[in-house]
PDB file of N, CA and C in Angstrom:
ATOM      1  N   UNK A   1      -0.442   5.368  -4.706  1.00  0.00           N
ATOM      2  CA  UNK A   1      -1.811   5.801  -4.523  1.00  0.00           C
ATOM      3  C   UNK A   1      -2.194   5.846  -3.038  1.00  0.00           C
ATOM      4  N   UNK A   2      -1.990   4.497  -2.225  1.00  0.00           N
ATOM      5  CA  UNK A   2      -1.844   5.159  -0.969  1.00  0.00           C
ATOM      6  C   UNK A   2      -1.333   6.096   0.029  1.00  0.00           C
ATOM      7  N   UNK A   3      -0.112   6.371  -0.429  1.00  0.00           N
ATOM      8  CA  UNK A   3       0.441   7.253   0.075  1.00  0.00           C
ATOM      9  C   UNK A   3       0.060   8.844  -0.365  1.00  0.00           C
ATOM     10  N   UNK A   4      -0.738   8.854  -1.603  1.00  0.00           N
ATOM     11  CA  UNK A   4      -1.260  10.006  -1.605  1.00  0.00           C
ATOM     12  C   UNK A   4      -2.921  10.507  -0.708  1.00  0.00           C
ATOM     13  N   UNK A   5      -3.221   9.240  -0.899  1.00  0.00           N
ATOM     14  CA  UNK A   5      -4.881   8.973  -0.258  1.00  0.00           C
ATOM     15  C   UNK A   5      -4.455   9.439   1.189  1.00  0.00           C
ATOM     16  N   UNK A   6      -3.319   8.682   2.124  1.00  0.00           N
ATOM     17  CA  UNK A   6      -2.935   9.171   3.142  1.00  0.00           C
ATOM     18  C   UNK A   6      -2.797  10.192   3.751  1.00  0.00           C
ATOM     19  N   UNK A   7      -1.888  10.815   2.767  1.00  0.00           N
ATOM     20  CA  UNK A   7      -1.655  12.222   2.770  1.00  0.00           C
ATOM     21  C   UNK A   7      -2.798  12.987   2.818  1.00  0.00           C
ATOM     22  N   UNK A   8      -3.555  13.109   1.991  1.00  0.00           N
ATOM     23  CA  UNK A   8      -4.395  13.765   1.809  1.00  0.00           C
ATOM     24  C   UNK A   8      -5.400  14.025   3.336  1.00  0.00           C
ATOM     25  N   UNK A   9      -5.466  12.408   3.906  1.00  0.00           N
ATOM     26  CA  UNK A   9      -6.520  12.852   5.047  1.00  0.00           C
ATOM     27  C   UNK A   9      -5.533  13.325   6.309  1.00  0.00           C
ATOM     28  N   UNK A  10      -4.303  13.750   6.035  1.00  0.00           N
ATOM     29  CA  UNK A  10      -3.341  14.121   7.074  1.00  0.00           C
ATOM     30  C   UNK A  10      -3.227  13.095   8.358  1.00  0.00           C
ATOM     31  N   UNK A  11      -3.072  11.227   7.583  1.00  0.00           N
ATOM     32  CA  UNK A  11      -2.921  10.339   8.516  1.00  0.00           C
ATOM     33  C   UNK A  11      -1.271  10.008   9.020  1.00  0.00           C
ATOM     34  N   UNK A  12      -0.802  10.188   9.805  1.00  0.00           N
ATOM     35  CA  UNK A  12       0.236   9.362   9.821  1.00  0.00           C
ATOM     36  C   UNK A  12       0.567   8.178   9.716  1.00  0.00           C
ATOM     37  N   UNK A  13       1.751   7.737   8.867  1.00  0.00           N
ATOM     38  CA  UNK A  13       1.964   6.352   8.402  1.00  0.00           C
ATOM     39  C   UNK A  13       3.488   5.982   8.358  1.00  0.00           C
ATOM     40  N   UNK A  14       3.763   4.876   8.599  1.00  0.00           N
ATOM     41  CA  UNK A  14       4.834   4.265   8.440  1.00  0.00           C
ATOM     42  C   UNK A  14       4.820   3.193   7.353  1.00  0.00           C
ATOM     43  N   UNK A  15       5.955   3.466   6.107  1.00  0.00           N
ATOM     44  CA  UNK A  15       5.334   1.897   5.002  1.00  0.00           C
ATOM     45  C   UNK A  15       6.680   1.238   5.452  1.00  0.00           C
ATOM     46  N   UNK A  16       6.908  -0.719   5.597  1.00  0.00           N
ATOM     47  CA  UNK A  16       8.070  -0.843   5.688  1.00  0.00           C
ATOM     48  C   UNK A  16       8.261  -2.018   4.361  1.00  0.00           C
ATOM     49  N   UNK A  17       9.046  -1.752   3.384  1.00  0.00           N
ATOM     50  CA  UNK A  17       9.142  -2.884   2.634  1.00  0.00           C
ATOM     51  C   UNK A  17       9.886  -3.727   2.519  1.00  0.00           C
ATOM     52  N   UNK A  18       9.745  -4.729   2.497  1.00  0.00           N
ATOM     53  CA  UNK A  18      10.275  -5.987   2.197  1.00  0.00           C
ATOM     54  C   UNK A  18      11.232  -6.549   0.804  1.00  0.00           C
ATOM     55  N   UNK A  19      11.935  -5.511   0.523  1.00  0.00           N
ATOM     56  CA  UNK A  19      12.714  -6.418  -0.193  1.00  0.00           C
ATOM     57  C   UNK A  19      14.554  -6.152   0.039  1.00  0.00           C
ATOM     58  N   UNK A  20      14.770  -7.444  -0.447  1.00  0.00           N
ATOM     59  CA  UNK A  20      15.981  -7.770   0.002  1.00  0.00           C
ATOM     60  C   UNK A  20      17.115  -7.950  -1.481  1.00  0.00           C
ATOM     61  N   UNK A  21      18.010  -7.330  -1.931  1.00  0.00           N
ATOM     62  CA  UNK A  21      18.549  -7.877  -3.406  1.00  0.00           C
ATOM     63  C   UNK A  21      19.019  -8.520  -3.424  1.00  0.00           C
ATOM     64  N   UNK A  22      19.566  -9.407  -2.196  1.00  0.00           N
ATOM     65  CA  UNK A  22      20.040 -10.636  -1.998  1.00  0.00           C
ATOM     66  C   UNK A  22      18.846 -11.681  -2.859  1.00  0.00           C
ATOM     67  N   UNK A  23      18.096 -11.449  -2.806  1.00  0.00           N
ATOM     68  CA  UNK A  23      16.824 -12.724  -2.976  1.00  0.00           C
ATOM     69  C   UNK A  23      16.309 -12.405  -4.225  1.00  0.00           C
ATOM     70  N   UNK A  24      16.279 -11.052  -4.613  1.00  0.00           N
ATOM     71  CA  UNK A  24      15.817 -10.565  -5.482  1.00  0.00           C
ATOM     72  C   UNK A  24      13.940 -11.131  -5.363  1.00  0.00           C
ATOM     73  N   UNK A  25      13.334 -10.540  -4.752  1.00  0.00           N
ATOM     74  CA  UNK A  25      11.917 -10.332  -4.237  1.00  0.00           C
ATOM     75  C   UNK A  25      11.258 -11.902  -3.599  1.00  0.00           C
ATOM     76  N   UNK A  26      12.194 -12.796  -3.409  1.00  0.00           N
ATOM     77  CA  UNK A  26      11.707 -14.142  -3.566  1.00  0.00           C
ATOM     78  C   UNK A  26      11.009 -13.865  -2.202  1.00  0.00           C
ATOM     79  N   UNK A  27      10.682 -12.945  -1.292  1.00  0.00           N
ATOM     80  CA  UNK A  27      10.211 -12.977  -0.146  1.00  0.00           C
ATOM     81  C   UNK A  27       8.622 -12.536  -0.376  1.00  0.00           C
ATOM     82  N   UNK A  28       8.278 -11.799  -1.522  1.00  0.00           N
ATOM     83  CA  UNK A  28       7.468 -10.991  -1.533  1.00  0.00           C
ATOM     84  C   UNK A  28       5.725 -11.635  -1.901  1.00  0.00           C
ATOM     85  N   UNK A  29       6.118 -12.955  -2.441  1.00  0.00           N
ATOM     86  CA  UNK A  29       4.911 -13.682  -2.082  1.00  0.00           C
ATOM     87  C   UNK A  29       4.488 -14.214  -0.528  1.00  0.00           C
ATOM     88  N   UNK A  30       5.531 -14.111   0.018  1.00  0.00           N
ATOM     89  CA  UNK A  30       5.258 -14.524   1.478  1.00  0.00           C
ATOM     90  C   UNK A  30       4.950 -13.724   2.242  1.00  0.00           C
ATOM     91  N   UNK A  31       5.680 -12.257   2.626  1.00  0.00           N
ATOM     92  CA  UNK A  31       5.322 -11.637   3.135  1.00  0.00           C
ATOM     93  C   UNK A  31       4.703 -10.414   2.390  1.00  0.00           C
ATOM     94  N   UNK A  32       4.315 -10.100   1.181  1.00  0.00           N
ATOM     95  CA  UNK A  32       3.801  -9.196   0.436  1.00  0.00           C
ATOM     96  C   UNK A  32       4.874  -8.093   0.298  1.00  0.00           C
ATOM     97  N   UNK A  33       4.452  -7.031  -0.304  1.00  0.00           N
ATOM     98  CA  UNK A  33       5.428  -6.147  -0.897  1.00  0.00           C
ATOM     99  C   UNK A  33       5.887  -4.831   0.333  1.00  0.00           C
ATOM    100  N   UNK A  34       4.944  -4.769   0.924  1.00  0.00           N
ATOM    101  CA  UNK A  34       5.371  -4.069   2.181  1.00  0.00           C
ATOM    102  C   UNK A  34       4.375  -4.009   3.060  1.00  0.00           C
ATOM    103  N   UNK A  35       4.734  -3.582   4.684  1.00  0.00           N
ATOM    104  CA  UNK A  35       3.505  -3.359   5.578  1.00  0.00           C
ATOM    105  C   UNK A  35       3.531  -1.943   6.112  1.00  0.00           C
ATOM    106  N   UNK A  36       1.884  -1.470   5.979  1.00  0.00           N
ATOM    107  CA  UNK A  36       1.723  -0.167   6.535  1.00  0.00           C
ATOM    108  C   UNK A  36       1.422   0.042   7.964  1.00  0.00           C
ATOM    109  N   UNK A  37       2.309   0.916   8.558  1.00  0.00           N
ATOM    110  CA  UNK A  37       1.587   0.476   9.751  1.00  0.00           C
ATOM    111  C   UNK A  37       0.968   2.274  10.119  1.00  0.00           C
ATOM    112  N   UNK A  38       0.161   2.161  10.917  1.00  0.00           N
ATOM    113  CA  UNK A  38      -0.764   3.471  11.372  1.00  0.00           C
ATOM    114  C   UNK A  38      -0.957   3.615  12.885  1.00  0.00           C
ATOM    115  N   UNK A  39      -1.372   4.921  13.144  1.00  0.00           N
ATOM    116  CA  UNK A  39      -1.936   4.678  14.762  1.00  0.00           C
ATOM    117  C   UNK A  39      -3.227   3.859  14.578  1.00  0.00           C
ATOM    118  N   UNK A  40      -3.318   3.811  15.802  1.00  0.00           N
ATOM    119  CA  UNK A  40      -4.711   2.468  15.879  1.00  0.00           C
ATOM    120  C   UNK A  40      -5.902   3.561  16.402  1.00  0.00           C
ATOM    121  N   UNK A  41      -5.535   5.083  16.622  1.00  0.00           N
ATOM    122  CA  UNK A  41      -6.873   5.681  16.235  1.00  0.00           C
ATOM    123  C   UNK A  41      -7.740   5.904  14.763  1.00  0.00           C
ATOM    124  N   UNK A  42      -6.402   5.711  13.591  1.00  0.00           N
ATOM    125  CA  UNK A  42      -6.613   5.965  12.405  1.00  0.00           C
ATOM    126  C   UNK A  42      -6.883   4.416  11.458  1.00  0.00           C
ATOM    127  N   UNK A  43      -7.030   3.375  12.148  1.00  0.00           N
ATOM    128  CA  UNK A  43      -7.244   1.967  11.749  1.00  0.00           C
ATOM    129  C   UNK A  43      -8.141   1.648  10.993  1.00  0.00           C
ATOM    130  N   UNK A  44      -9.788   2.391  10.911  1.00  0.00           N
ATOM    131  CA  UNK A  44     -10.783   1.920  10.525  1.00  0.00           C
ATOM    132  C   UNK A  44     -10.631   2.694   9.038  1.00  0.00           C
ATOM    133  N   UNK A  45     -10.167   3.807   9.254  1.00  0.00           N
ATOM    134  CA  UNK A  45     -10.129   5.364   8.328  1.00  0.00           C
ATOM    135  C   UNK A  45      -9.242   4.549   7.102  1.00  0.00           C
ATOM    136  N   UNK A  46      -8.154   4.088   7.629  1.00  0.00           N
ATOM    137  CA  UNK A  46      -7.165   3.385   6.773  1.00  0.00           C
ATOM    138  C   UNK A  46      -7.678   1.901   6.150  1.00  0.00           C
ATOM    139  N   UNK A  47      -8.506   1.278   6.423  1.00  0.00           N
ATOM    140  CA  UNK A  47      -8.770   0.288   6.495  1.00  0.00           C
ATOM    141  C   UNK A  47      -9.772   0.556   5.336  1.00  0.00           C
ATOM    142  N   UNK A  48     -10.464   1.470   5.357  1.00  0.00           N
ATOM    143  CA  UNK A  48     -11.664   1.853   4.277  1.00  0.00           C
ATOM    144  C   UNK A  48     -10.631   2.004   2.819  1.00  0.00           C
ATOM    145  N   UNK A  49      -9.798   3.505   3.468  1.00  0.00           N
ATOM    146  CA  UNK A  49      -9.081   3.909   2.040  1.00  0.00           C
ATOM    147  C   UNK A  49      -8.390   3.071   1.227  1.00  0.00           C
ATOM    148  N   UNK A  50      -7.694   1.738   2.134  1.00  0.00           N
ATOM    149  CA  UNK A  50      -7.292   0.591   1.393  1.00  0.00           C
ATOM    150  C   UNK A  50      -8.212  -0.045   0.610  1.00  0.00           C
ATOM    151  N   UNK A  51      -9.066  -0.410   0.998  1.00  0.00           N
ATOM    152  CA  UNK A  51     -10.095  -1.657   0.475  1.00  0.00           C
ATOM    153  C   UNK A  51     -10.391  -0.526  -0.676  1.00  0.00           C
ATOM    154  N   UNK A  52     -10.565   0.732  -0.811  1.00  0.00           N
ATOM    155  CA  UNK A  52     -11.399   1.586  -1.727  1.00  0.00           C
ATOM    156  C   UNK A  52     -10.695   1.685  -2.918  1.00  0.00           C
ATOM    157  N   UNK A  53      -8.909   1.768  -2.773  1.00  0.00           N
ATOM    158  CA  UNK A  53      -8.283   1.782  -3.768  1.00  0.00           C
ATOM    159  C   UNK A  53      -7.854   0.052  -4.438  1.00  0.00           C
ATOM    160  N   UNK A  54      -8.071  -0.573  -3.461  1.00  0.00           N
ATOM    161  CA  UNK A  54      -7.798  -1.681  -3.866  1.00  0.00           C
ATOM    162  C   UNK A  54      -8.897  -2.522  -5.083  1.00  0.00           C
ATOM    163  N   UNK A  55     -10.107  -1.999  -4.775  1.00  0.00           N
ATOM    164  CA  UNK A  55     -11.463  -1.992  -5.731  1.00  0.00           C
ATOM    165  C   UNK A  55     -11.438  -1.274  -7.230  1.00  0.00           C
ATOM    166  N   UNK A  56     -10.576  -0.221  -7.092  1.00  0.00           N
ATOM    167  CA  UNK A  56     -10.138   0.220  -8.238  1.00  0.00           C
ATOM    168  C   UNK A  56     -10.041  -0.414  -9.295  1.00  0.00           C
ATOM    169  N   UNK A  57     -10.573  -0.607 -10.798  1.00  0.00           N
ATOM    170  CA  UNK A  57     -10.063  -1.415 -11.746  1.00  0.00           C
ATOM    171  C   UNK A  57      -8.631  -0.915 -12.080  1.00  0.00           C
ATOM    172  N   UNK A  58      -8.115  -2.216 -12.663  1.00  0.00           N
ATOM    173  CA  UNK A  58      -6.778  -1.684 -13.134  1.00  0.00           C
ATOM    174  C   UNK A  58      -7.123  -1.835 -14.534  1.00  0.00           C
ATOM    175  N   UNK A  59      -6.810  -0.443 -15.242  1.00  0.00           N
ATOM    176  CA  UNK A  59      -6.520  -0.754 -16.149  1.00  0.00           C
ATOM    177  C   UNK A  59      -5.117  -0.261 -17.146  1.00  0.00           C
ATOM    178  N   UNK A  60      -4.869  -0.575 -18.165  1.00  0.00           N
ATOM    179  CA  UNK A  60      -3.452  -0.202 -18.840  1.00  0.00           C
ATOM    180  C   UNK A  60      -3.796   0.349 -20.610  1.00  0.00           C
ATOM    181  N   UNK A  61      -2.906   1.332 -20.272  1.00  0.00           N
ATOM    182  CA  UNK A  61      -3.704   2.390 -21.952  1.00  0.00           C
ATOM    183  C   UNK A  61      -2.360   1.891 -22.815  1.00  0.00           C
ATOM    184  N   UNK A  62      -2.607   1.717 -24.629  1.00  0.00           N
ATOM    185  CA  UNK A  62      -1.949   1.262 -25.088  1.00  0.00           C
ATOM    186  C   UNK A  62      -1.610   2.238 -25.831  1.00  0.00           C
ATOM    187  N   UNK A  63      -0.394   2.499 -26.400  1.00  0.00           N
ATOM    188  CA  UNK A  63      -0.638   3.679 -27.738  1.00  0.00           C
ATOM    189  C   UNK A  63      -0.582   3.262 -28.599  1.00  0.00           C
ATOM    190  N   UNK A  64      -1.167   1.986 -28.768  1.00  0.00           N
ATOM    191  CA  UNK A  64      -1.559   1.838 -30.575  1.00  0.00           C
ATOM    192  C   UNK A  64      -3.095   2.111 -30.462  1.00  0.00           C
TER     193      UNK A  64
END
């Protein structure tokens, strides 16, 4: 979802993730699942679209 939100406002981005299969994700409470990084003209812009999708409810559809 971010990476489409991104896209969309034609931001440039770098995602780097963190996992290792050695560990099999044991890192990923520590350092989270990955970091985005941006120019720091596009910081505040990115900073919104995160928090906006992150507000999102989650929800999950069942087929029964």
């Amino acid at each position: 979802m971010i990476k489409d939100a991104l896209d969309k406002e034609n931001i440039v981005y770098s995602i780097q993730e963190h996992k290792d299969t050695a560990y099999d994700g044991l890192f990923i409470l520590q350092k989270g699942y990955a970091t985005l990084f941006v120019e720091e003209k596009d910081k505040e812009k990115v900073q919104v679209i995160v928090e906006r999708i992150k507000s999102l409810p989650y929800v999950v559809y069942s087929k029964d």
